[in-house]
N, C-alpha and C. Protein backbone atom coordinates (compact mmCIF):
# COMPACT_ATOMS: atom_id res chain seq x y z
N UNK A 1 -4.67 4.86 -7.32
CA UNK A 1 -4.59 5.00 -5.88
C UNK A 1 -5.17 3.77 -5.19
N UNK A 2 -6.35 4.06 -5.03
CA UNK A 2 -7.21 2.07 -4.96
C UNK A 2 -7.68 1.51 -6.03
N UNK A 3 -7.94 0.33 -6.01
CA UNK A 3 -8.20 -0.77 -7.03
C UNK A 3 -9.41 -1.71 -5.97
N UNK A 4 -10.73 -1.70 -7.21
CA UNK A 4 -11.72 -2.43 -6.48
C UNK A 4 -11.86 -3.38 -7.45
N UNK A 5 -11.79 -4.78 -6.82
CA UNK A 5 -12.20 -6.09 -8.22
C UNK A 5 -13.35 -5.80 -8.37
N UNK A 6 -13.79 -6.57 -9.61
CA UNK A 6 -15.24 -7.23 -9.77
C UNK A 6 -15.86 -7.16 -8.62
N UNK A 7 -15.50 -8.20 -7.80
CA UNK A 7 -16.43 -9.20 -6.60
C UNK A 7 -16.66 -7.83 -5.89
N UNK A 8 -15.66 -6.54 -5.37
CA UNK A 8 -15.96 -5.74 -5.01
C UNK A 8 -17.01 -4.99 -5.41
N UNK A 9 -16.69 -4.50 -6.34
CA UNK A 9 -17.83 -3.36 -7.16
C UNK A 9 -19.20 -4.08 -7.18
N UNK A 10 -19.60 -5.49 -6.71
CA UNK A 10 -20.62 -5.91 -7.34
C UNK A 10 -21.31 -5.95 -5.52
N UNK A 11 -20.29 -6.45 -4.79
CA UNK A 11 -20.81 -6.55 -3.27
C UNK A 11 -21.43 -5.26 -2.79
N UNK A 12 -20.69 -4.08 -3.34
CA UNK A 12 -20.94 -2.73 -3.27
C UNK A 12 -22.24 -2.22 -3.48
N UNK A 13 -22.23 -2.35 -4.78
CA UNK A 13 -23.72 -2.02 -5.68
C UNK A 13 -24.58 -3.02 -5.01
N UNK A 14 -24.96 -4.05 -4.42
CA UNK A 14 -25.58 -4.74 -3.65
C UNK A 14 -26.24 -4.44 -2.13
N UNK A 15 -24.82 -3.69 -1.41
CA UNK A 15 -25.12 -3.00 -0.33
C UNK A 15 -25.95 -1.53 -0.37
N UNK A 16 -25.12 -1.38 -1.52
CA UNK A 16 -26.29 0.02 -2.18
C UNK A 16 -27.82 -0.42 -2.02
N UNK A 17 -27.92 -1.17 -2.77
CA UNK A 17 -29.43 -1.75 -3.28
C UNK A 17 -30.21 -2.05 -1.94
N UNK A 18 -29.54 -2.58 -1.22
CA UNK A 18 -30.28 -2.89 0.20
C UNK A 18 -30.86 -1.76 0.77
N UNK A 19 -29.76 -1.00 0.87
CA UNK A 19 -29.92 -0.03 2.19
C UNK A 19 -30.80 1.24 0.93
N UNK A 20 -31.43 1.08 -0.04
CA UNK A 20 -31.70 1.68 -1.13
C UNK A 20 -31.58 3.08 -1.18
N UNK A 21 -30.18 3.36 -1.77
CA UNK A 21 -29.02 4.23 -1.68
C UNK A 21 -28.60 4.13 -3.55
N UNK A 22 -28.54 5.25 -3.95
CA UNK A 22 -27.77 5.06 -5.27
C UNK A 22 -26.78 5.72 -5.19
N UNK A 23 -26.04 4.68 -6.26
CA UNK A 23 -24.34 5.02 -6.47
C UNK A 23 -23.88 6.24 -7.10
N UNK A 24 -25.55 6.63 -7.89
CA UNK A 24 -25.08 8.51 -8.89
C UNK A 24 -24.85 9.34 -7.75
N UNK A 25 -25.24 9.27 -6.16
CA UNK A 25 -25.39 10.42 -5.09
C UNK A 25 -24.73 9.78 -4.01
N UNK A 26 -23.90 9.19 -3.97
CA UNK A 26 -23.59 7.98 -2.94
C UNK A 26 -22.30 7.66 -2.55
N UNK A 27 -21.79 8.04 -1.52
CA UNK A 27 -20.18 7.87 -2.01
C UNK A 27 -19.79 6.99 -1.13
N UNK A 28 -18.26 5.99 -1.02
CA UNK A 28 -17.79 4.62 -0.55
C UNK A 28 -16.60 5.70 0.20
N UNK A 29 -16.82 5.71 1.76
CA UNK A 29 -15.82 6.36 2.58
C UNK A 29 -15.04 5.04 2.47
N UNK A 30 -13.48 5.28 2.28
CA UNK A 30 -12.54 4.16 2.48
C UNK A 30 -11.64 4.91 3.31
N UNK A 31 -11.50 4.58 4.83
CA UNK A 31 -10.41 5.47 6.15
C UNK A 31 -9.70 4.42 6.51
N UNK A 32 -8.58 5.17 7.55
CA UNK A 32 -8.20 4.04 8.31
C UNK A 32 -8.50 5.26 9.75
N UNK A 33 -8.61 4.04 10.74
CA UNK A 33 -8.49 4.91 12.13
C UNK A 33 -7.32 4.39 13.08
N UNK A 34 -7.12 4.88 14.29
CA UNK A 34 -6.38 4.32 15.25
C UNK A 34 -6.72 3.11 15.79
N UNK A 35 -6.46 1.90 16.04
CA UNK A 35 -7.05 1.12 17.02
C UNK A 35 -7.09 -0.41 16.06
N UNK A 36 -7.62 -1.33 16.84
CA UNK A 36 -7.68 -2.72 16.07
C UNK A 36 -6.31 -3.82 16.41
N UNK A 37 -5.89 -4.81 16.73
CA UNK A 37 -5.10 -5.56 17.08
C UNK A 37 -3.36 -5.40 16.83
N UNK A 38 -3.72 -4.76 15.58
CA UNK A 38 -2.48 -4.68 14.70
C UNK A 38 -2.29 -2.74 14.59
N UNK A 39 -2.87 -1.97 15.26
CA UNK A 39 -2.63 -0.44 15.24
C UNK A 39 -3.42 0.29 14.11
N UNK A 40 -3.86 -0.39 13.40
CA UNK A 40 -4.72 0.53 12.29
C UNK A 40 -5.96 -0.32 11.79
N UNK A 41 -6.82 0.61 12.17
CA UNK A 41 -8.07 -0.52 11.33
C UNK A 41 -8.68 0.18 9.86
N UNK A 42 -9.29 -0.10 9.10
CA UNK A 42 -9.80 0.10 8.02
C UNK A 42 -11.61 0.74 8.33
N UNK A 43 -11.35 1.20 7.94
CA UNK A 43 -13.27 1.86 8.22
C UNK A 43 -14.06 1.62 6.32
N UNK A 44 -14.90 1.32 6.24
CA UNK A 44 -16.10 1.68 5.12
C UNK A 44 -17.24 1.95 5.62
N UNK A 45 -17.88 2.98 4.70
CA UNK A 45 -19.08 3.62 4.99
C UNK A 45 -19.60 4.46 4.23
N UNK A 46 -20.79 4.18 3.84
CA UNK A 46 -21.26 4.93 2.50
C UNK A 46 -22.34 6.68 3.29
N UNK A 47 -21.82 7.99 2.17
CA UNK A 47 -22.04 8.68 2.43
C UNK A 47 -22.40 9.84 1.59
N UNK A 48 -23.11 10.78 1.81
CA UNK A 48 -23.31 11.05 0.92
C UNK A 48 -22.70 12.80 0.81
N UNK A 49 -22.07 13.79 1.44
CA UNK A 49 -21.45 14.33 1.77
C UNK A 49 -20.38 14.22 1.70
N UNK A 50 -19.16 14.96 0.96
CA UNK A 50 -17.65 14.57 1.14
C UNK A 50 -17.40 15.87 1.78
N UNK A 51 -16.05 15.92 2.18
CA UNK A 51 -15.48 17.18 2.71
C UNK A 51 -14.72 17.75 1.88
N UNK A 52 -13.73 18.86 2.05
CA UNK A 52 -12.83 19.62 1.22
C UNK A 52 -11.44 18.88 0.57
N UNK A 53 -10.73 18.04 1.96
CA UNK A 53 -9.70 17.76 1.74
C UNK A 53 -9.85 16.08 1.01
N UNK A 54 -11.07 15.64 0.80
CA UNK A 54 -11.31 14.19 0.73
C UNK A 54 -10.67 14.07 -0.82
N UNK A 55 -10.60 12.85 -1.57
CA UNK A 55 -9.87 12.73 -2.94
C UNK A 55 -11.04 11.93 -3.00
N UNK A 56 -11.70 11.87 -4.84
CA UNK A 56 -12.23 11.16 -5.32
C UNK A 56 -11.74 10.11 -6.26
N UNK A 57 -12.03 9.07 -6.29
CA UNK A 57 -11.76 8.01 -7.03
C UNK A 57 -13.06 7.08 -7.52
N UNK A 58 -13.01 7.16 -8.73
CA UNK A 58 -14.18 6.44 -9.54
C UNK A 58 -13.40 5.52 -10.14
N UNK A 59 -14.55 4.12 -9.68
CA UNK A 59 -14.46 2.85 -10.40
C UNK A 59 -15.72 1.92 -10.63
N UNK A 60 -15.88 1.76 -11.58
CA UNK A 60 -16.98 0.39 -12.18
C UNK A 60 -18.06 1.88 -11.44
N UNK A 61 -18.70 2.71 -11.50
CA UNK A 61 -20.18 3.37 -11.33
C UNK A 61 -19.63 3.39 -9.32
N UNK A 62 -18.60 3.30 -8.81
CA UNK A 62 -18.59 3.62 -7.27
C UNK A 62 -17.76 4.90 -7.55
N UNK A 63 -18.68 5.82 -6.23
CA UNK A 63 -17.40 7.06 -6.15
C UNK A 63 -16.67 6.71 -5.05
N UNK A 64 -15.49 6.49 -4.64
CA UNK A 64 -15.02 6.32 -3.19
C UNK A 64 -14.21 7.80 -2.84
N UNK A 65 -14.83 7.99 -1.47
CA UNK A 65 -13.65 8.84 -1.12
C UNK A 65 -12.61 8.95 0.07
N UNK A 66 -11.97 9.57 0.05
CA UNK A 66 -10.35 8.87 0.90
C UNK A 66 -10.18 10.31 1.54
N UNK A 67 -10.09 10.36 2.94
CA UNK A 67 -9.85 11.68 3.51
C UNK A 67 -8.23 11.90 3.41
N UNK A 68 -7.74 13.09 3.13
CA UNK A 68 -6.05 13.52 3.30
C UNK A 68 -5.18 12.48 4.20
N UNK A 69 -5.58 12.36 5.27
CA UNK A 69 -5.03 11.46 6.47
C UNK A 69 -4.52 9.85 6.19
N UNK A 70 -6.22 9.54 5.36
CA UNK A 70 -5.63 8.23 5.23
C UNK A 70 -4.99 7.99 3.56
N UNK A 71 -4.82 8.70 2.90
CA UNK A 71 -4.31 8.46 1.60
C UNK A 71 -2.94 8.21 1.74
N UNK A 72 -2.21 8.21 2.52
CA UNK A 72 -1.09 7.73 2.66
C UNK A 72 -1.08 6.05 2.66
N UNK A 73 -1.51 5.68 3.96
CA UNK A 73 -1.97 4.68 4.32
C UNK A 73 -2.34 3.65 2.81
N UNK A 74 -3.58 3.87 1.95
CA UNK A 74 -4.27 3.72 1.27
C UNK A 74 -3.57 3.38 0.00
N UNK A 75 -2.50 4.25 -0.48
CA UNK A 75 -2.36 4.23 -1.47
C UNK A 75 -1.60 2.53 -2.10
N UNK A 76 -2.28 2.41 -3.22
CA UNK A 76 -1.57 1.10 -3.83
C UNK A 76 -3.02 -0.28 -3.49
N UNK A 77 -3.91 0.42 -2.62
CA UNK A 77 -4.66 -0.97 -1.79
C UNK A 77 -5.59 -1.48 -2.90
N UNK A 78 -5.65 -2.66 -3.29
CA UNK A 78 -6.72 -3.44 -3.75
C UNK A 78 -8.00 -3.81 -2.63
N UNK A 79 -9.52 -3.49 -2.93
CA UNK A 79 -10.31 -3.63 -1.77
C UNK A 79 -11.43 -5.13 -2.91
N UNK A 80 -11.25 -6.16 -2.15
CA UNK A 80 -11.74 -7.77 -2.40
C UNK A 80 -13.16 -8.05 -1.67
N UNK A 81 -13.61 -8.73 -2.68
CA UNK A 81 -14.99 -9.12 -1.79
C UNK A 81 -14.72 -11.02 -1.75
N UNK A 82 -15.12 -11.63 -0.68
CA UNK A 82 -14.81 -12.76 -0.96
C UNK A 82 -16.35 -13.77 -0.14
N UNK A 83 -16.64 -14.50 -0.77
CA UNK A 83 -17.66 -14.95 0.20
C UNK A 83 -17.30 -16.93 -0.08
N UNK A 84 -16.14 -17.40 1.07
CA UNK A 84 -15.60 -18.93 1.01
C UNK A 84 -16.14 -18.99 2.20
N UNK A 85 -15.65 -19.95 2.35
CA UNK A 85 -15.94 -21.13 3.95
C UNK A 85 -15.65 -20.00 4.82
N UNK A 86 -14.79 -19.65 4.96
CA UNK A 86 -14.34 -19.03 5.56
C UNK A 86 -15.43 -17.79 6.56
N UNK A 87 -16.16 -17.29 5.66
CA UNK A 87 -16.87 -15.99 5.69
C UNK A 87 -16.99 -15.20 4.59
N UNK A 88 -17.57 -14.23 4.79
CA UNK A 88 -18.21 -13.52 3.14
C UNK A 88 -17.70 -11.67 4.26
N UNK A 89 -16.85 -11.42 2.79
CA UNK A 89 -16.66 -9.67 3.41
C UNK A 89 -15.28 -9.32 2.74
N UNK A 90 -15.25 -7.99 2.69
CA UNK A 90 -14.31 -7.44 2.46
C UNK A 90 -12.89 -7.71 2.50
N UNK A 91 -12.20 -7.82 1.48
CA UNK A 91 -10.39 -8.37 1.95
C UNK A 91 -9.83 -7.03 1.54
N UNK A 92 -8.59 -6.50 2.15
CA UNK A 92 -7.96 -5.33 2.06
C UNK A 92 -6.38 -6.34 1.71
N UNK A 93 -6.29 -6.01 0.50
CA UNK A 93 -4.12 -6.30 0.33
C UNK A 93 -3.80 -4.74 0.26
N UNK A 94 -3.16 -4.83 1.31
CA UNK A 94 -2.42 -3.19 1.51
C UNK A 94 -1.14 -3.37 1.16
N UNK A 95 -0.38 -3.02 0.06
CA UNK A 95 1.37 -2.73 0.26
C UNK A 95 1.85 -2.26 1.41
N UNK A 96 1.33 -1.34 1.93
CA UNK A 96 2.17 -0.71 2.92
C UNK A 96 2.14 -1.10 4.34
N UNK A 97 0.81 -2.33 4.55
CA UNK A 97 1.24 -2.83 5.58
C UNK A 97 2.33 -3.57 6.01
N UNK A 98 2.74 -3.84 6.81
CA UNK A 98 4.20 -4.51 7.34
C UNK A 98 3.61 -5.67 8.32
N UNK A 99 2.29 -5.09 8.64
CA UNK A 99 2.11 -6.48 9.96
C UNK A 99 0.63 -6.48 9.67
N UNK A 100 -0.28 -7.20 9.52
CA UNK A 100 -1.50 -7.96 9.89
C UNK A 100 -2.11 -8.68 10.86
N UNK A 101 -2.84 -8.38 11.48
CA UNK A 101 -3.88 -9.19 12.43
C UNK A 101 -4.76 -10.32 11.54
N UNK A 102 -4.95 -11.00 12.47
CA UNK A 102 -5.02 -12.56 11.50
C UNK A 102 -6.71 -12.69 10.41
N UNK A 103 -7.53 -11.16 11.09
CA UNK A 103 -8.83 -11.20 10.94
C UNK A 103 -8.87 -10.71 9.31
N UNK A 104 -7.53 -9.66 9.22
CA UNK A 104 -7.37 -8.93 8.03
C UNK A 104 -8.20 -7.14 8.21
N UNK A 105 -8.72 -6.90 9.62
CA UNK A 105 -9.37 -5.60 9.33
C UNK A 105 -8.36 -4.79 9.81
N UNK A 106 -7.42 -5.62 10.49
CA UNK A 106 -6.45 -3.98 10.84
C UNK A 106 -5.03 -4.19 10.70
N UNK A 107 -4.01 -3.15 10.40
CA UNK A 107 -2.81 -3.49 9.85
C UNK A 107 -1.78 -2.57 10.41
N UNK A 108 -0.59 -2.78 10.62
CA UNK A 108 0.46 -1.27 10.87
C UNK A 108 1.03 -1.67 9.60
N UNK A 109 1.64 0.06 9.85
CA UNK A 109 2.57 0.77 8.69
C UNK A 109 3.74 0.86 9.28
């Protein structure tokens, strides 16, 4: 369903460590919401509570979970950590986007 690289899983477990949060009780909300340049933005947020309809997905020691709504959206996405000239943060390659905003946080379907 998602695919997290290396650079991901490691930026992850890092943000864990900060906010000193473990990954055994800890879960990686991956949403999308309404709004953002391009009609859909991407949300992350670590939590520790899931709901009924949420899907779990385990990778490298992360649990992520994906509410019903956005698993559509979601499905197929590779989530990138990148830290170039550019800036250091999260890259989303979504298949199912069709259009991108130039920042990369928000996309239509």
């Amino acid at each position: 369903m998602i695919h997290l690289t290396e650079k991901a899983i490691r930026a992850i477990k890092s943000s864990l460590e900060e906010e000193n949060l473990s990954p055994e009780d800890t879960y990686l909300r991956i949403g999308v919401t309404g709004g953002g340049c391009s009609g859909l933005s991407y949300n992350l947020s670590f939590e520790k509570e899931r709901a009924e309809d949420d899907a779990i997905v385990e990778q490298g020691g992360i649990s992520l979970l994906i509410d019903g709504k956005s698993k559509f959206f979601l499905m197929g996405l590779t989530l990138d950590y990148t830290s170039g000239l550019n800036g250091k943060g999260f890259v989303f390659s979504n298949p199912n986007a069709v259009g991108t905003c130039g920042c990369g946080q928000s996309f239509s379907a």
